[in-house]
N, C-alpha and C. Protein backbone atom coordinates (compact mmCIF):
# COMPACT_ATOMS: atom_id res chain seq x y z
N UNK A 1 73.03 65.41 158.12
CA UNK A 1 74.04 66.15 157.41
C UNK A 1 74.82 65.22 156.48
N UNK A 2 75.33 63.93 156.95
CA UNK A 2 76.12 63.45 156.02
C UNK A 2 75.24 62.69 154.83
N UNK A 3 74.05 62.74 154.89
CA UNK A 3 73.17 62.01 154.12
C UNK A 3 73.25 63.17 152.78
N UNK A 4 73.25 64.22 153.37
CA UNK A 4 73.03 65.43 152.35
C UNK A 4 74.41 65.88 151.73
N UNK A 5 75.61 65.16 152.57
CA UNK A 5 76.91 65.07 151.41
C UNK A 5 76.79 64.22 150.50
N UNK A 6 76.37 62.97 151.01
CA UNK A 6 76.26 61.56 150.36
C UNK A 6 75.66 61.82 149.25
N UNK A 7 74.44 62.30 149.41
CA UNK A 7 73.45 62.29 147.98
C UNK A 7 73.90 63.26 147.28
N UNK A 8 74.63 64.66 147.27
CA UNK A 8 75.32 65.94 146.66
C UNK A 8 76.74 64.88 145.86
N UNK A 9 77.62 64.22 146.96
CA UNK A 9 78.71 63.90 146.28
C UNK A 9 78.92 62.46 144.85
N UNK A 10 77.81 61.70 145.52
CA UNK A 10 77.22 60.77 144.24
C UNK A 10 77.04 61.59 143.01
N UNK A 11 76.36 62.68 142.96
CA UNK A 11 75.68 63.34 141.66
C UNK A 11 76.79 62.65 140.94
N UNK A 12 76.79 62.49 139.48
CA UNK A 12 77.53 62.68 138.34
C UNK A 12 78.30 63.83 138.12
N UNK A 13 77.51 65.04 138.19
CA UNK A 13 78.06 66.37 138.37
C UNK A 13 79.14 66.92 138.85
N UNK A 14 79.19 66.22 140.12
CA UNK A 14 79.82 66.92 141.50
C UNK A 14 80.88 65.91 141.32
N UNK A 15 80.89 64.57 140.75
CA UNK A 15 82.02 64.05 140.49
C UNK A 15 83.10 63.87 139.33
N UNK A 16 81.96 64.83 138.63
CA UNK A 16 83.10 65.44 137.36
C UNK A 16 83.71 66.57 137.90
N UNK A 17 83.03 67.39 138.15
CA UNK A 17 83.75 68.53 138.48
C UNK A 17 85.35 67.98 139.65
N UNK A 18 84.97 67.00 140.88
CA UNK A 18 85.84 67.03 141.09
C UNK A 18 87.20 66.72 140.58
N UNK A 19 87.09 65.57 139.71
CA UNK A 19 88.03 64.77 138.89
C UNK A 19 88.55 65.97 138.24
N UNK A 20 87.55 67.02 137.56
CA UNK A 20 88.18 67.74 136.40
C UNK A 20 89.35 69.08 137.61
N UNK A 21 89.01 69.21 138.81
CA UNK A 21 89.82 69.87 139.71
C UNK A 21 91.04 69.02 139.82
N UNK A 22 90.68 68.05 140.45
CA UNK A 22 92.39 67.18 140.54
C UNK A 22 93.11 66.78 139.66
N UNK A 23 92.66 66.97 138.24
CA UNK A 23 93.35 66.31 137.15
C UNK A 23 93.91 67.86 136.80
N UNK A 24 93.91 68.87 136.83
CA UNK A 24 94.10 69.70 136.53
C UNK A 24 95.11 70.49 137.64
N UNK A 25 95.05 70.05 138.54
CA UNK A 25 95.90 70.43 139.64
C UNK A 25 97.09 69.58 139.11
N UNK A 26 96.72 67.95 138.74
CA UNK A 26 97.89 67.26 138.68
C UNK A 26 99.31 67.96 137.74
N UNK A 27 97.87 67.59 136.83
CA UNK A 27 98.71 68.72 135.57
C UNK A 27 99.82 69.54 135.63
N UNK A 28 98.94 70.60 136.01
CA UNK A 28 99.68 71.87 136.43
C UNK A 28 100.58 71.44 137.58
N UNK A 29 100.92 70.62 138.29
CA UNK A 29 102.02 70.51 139.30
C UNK A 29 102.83 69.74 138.71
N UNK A 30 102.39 68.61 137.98
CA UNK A 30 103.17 67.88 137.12
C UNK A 30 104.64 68.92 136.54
N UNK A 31 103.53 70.01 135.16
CA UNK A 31 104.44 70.89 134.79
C UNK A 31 105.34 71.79 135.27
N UNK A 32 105.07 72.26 136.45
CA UNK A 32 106.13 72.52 137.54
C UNK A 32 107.39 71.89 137.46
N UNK A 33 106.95 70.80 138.01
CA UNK A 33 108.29 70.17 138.60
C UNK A 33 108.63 69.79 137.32
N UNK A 34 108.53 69.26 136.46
CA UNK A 34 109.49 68.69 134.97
C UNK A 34 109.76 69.59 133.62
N UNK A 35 109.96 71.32 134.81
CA UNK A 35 110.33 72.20 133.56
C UNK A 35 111.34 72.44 134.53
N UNK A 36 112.53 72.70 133.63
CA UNK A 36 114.00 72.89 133.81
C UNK A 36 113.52 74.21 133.85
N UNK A 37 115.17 74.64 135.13
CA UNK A 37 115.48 76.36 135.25
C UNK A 37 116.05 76.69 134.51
N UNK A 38 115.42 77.75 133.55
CA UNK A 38 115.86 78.69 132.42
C UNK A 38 117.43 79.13 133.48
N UNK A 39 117.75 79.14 134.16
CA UNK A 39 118.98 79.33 133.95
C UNK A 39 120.23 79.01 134.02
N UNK A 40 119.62 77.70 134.07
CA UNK A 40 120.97 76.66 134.51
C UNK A 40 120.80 76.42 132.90
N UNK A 41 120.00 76.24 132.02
CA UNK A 41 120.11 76.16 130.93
C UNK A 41 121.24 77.22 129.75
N UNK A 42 122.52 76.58 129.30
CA UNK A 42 123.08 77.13 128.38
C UNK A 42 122.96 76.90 126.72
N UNK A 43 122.36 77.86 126.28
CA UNK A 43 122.50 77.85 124.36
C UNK A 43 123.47 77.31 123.99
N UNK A 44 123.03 76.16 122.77
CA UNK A 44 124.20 75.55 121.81
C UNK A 44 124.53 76.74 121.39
N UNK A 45 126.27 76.53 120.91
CA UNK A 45 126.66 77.24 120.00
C UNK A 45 125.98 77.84 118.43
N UNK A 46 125.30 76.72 117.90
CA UNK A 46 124.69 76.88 116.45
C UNK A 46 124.01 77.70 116.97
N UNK A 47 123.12 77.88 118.17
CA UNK A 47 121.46 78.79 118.27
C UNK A 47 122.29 79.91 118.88
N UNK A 48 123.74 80.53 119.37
CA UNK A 48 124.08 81.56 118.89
C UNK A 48 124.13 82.39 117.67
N UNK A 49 124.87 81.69 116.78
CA UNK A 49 124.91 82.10 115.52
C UNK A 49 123.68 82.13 114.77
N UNK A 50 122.58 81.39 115.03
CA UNK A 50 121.31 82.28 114.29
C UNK A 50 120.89 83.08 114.88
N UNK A 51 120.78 82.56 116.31
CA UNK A 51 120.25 84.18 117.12
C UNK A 51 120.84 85.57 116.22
N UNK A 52 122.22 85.67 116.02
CA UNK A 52 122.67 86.74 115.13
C UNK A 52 122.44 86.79 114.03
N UNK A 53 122.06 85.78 113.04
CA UNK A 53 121.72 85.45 111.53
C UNK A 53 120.50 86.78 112.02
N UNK A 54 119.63 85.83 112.69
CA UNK A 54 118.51 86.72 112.64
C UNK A 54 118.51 87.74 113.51
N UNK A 55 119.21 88.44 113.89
CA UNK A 55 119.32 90.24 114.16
C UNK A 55 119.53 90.40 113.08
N UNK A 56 120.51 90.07 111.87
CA UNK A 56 120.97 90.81 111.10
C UNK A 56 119.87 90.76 109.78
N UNK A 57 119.43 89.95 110.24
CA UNK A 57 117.90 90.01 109.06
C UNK A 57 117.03 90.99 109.38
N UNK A 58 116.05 91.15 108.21
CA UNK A 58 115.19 92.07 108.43
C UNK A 58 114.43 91.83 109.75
N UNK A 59 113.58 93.01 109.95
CA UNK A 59 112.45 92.82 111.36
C UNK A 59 111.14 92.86 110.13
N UNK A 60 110.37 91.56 110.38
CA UNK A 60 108.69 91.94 110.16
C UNK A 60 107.80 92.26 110.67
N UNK A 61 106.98 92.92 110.01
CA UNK A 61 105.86 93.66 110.65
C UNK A 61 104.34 93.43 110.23
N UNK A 62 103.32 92.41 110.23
CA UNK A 62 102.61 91.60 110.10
C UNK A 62 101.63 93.08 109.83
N UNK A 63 100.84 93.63 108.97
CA UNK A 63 100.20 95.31 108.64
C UNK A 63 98.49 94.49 108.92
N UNK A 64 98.26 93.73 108.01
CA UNK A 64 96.74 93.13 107.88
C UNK A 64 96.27 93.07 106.87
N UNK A 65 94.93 93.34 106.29
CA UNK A 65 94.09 92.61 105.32
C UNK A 65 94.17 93.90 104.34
N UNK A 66 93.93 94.49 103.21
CA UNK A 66 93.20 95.64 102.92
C UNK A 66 92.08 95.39 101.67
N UNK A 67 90.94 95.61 101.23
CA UNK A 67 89.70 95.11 100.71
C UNK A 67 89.96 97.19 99.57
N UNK A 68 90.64 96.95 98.60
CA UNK A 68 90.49 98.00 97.92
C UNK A 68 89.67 98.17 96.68
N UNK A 69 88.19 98.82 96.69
CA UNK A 69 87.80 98.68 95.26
C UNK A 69 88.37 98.85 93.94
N UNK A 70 87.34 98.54 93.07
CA UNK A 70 88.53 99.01 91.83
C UNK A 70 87.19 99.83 90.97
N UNK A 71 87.73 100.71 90.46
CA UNK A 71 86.18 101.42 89.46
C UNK A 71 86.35 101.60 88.28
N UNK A 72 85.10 102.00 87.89
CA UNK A 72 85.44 101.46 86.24
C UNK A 72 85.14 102.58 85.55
N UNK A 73 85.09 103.32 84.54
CA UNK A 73 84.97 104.60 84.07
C UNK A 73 83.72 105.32 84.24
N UNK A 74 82.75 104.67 84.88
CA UNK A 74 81.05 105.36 85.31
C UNK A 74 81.43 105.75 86.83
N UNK A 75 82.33 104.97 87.30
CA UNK A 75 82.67 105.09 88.99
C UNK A 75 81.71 104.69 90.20
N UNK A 76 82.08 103.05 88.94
CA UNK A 76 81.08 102.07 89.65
C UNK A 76 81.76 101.02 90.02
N UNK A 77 81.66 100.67 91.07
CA UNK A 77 82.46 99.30 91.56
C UNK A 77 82.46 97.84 90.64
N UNK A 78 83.36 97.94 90.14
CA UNK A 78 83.93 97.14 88.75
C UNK A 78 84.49 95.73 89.62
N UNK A 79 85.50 95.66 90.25
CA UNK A 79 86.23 94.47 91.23
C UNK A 79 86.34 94.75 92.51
N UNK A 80 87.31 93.84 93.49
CA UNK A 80 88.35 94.67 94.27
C UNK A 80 89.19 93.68 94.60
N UNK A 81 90.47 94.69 95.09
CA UNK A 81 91.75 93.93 95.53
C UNK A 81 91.57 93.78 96.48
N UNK A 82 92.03 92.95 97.05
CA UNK A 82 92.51 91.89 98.10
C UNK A 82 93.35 91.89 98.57
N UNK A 83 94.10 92.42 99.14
CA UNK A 83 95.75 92.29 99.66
C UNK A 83 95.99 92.08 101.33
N UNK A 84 96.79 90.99 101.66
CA UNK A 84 97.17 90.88 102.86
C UNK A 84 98.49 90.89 102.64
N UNK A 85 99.44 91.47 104.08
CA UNK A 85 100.53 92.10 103.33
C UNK A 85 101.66 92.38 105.09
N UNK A 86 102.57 91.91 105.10
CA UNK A 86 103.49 92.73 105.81
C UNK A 86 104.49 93.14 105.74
N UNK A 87 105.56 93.79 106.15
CA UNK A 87 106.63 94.70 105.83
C UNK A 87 107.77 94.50 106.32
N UNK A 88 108.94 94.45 105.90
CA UNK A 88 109.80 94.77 106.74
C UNK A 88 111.07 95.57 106.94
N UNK A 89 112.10 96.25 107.33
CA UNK A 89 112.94 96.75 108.13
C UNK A 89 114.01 96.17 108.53
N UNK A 90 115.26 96.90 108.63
CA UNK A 90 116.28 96.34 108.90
C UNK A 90 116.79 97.39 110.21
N UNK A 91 116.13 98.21 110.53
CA UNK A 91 116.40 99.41 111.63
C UNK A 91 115.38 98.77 112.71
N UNK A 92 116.04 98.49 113.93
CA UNK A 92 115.50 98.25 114.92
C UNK A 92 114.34 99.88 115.86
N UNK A 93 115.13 100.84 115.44
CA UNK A 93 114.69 102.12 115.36
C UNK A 93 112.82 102.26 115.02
N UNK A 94 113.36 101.79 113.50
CA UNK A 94 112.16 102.13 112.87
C UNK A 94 111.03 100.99 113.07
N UNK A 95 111.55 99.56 113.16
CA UNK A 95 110.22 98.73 113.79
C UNK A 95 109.55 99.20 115.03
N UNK A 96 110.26 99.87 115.90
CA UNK A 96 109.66 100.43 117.19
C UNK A 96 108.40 101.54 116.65
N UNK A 97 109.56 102.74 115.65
CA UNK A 97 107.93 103.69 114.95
C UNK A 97 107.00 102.68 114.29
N UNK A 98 107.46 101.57 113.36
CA UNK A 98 106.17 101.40 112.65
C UNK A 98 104.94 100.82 113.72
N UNK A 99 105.55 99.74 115.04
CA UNK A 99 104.73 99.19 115.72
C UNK A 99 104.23 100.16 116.56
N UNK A 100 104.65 101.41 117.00
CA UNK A 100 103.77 102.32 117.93
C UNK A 100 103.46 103.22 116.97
N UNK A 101 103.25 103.21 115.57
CA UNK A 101 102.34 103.82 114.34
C UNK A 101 101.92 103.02 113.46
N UNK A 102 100.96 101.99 114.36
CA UNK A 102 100.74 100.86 113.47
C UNK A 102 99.04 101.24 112.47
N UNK A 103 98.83 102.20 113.43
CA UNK A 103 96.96 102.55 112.34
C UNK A 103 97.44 103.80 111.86
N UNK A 104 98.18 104.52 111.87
CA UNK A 104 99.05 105.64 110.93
C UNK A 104 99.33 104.52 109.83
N UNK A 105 100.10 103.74 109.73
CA UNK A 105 100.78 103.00 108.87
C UNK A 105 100.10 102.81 107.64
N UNK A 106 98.92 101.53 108.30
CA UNK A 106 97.40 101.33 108.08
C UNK A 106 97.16 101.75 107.36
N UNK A 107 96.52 103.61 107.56
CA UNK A 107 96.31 104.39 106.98
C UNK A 107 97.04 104.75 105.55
N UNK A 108 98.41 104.58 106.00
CA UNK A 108 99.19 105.32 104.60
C UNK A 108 99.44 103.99 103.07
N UNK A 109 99.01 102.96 104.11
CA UNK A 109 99.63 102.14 103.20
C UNK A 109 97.87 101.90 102.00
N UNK A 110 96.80 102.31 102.83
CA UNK A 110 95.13 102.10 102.61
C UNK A 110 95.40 103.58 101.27
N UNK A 111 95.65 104.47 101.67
CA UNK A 111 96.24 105.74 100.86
C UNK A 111 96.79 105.26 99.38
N UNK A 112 97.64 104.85 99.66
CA UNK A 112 98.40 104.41 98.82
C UNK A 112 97.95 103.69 97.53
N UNK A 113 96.65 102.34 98.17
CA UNK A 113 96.40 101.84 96.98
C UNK A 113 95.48 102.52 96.85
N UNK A 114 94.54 103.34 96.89
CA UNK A 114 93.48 104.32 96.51
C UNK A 114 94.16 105.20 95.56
N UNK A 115 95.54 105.67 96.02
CA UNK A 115 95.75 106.84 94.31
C UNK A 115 96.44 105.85 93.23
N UNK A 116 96.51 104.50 93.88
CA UNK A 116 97.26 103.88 92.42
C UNK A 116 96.06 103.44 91.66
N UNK A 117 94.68 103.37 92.45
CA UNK A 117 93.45 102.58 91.68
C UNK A 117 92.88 104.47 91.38
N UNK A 118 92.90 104.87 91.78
CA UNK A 118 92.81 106.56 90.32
C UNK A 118 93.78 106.78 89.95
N UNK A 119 95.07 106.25 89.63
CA UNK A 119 95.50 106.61 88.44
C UNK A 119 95.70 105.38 87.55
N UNK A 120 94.82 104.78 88.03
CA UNK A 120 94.44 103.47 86.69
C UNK A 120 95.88 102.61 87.31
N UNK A 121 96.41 102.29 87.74
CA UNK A 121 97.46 101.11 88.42
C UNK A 121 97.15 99.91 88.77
N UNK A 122 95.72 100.07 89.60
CA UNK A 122 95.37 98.70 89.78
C UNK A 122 94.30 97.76 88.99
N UNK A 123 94.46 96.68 88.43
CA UNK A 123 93.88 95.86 87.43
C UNK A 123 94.36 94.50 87.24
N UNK A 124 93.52 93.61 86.97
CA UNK A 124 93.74 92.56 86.73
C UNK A 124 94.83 91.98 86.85
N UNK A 125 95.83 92.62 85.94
CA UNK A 125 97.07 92.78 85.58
C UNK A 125 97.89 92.72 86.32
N UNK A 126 97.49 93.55 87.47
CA UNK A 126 98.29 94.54 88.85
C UNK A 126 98.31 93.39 89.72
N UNK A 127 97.79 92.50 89.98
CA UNK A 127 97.96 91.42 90.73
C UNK A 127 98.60 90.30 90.50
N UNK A 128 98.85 90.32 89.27
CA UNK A 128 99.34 89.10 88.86
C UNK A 128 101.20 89.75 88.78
N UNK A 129 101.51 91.33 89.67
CA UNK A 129 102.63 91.84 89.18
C UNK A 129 102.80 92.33 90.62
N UNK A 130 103.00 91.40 92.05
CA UNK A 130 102.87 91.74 92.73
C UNK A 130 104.20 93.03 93.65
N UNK A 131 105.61 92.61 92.77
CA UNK A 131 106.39 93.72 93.05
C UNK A 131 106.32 95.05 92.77
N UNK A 132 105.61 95.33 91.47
CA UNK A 132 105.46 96.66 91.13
C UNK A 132 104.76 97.37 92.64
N UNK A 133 102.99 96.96 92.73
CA UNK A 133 102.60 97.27 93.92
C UNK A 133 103.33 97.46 94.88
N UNK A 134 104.40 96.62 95.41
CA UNK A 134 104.99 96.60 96.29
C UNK A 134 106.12 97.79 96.59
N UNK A 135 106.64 97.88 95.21
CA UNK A 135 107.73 99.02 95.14
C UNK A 135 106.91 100.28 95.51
N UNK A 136 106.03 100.37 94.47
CA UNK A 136 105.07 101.79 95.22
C UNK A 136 104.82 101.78 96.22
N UNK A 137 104.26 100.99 96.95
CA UNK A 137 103.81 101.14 98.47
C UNK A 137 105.29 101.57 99.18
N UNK A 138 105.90 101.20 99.19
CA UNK A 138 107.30 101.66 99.80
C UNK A 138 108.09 103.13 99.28
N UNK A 139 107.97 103.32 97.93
CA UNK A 139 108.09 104.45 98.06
C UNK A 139 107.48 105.59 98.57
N UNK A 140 106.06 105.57 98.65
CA UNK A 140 105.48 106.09 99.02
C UNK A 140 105.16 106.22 100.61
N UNK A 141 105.24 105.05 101.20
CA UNK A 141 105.55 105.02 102.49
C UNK A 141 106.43 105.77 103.25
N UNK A 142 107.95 105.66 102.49
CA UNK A 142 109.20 106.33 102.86
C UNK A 142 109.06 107.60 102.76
N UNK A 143 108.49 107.93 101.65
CA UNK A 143 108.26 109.94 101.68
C UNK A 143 107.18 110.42 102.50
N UNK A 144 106.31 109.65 102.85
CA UNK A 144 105.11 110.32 103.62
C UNK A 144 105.53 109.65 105.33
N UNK A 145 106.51 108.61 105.71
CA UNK A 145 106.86 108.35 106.83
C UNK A 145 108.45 107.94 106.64
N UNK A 146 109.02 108.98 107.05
CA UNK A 146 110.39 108.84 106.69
C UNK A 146 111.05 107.70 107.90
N UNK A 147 110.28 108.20 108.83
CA UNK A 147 111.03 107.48 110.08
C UNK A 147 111.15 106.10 109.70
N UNK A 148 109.83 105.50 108.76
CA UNK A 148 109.72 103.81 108.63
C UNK A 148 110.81 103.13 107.82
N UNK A 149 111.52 103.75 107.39
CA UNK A 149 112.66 103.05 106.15
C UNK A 149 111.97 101.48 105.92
N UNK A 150 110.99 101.63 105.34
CA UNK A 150 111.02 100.23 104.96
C UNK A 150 112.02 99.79 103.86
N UNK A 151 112.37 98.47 103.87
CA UNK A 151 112.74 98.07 103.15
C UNK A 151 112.12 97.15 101.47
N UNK A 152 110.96 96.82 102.21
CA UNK A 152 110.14 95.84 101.15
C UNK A 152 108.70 95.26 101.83
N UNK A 153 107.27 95.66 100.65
CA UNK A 153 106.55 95.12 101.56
C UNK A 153 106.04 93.67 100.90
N UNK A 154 105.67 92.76 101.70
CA UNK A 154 105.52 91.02 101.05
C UNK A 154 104.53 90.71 101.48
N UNK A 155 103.35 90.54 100.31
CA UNK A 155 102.07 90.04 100.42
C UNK A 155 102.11 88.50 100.88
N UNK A 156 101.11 88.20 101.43
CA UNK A 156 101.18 86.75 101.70
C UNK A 156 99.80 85.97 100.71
N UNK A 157 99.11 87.40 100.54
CA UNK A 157 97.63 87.10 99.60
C UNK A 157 97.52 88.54 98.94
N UNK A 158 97.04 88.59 97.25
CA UNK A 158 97.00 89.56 96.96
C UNK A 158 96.33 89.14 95.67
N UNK A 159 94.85 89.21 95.49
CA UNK A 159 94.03 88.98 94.94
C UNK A 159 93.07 89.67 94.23
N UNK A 160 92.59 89.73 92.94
CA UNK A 160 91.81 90.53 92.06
C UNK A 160 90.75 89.62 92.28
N UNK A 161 89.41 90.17 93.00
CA UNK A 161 88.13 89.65 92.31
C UNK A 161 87.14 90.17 92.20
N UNK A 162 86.32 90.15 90.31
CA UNK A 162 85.63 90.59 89.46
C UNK A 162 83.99 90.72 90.48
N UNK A 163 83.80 92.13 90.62
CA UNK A 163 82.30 92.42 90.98
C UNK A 163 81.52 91.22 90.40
N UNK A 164 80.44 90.84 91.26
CA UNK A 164 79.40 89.58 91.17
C UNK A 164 78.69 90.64 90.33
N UNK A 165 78.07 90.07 88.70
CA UNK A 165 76.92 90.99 88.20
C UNK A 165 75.73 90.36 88.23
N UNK A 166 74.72 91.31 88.70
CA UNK A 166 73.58 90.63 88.61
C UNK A 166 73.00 89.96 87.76
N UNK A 167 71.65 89.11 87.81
CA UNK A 167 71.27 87.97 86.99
C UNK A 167 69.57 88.97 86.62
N UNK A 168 69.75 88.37 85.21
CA UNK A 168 68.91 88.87 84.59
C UNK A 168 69.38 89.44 83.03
């Protein structure tokens, strides 16, 4: 029997694995003991006053990517926009609707640039003018989801690029 620990516990294997158990135990007990109790811990004064800076700031709302074509008078895929984009709010109210109507949102905001690219809005142009977009999306947001009061939505990427044409 102990011959058959002996030759199992030599492996290389069996002595990584153990090392990688006790080093990881250490670890993790280590971090235990040399994290302070959250509640003996009291906030500086300064990290009061931003704590409130930032209530009184807007709330953001991180929306995602949107990939919108653009067409060209045959109603053929000419470009497309690019927009990554999130929103925000100053109603604690309404960040609660937009985050538990976050693929409603999605939806209205996906809406949105589809009737500005048929009524000729989006172009080249349109990107390089990223508030206009922005104002529309919000108005339009606000009348079709009143609850969201957004305030303003802020691309982080918002990009025009020209359909690849074929070679030949």
């Amino acid at each position: 029997m102990w011959q058959t620990i002996r030759k199992y516990a030599t492996q290389p294997i069996t002595i990584g694995l153990l090392l990688a158990t006790a080093s990881g135990y250490a670890v993790g007990h280590l971090a235990i003991i040399t994290e302070e109790d959250p509640a003996t811990e009291q906030p500086a004064p300064a990290d009061k006053t931003a704590q409130q800076e930032s209530a009184a700031n807007s709330l953001y709302i991180e929306v995602g990517q949107f990939v919108v074509p653009i067409y060209n008078a045959q109603r053929e895929t000419a470009a497309y926009l690019l927009a990554e984009l999130s929103v925000s709010t100053k109603d604690q109210a309404a960040e609660t609707f937009l985050l538990r109507n976050l693929p409603r949102l999605h939806h209205e905001i996906l809406a949105s640039f589809m009737e500005a690219e048929s009524a000729g809005l989006l172009s080249v142009t349109a990107s390089q003018q990223p508030d206009l977009i922005a104002n529309m999306i919000v108005q339009e947001i606000n009348e079709r989801l009143p609850e969201s009061k957004l305030d303003a939505v802020h691309f982080s990427r918002l990009m025009f690029q020209p359909r690849p044409q074929g070679r030949g």
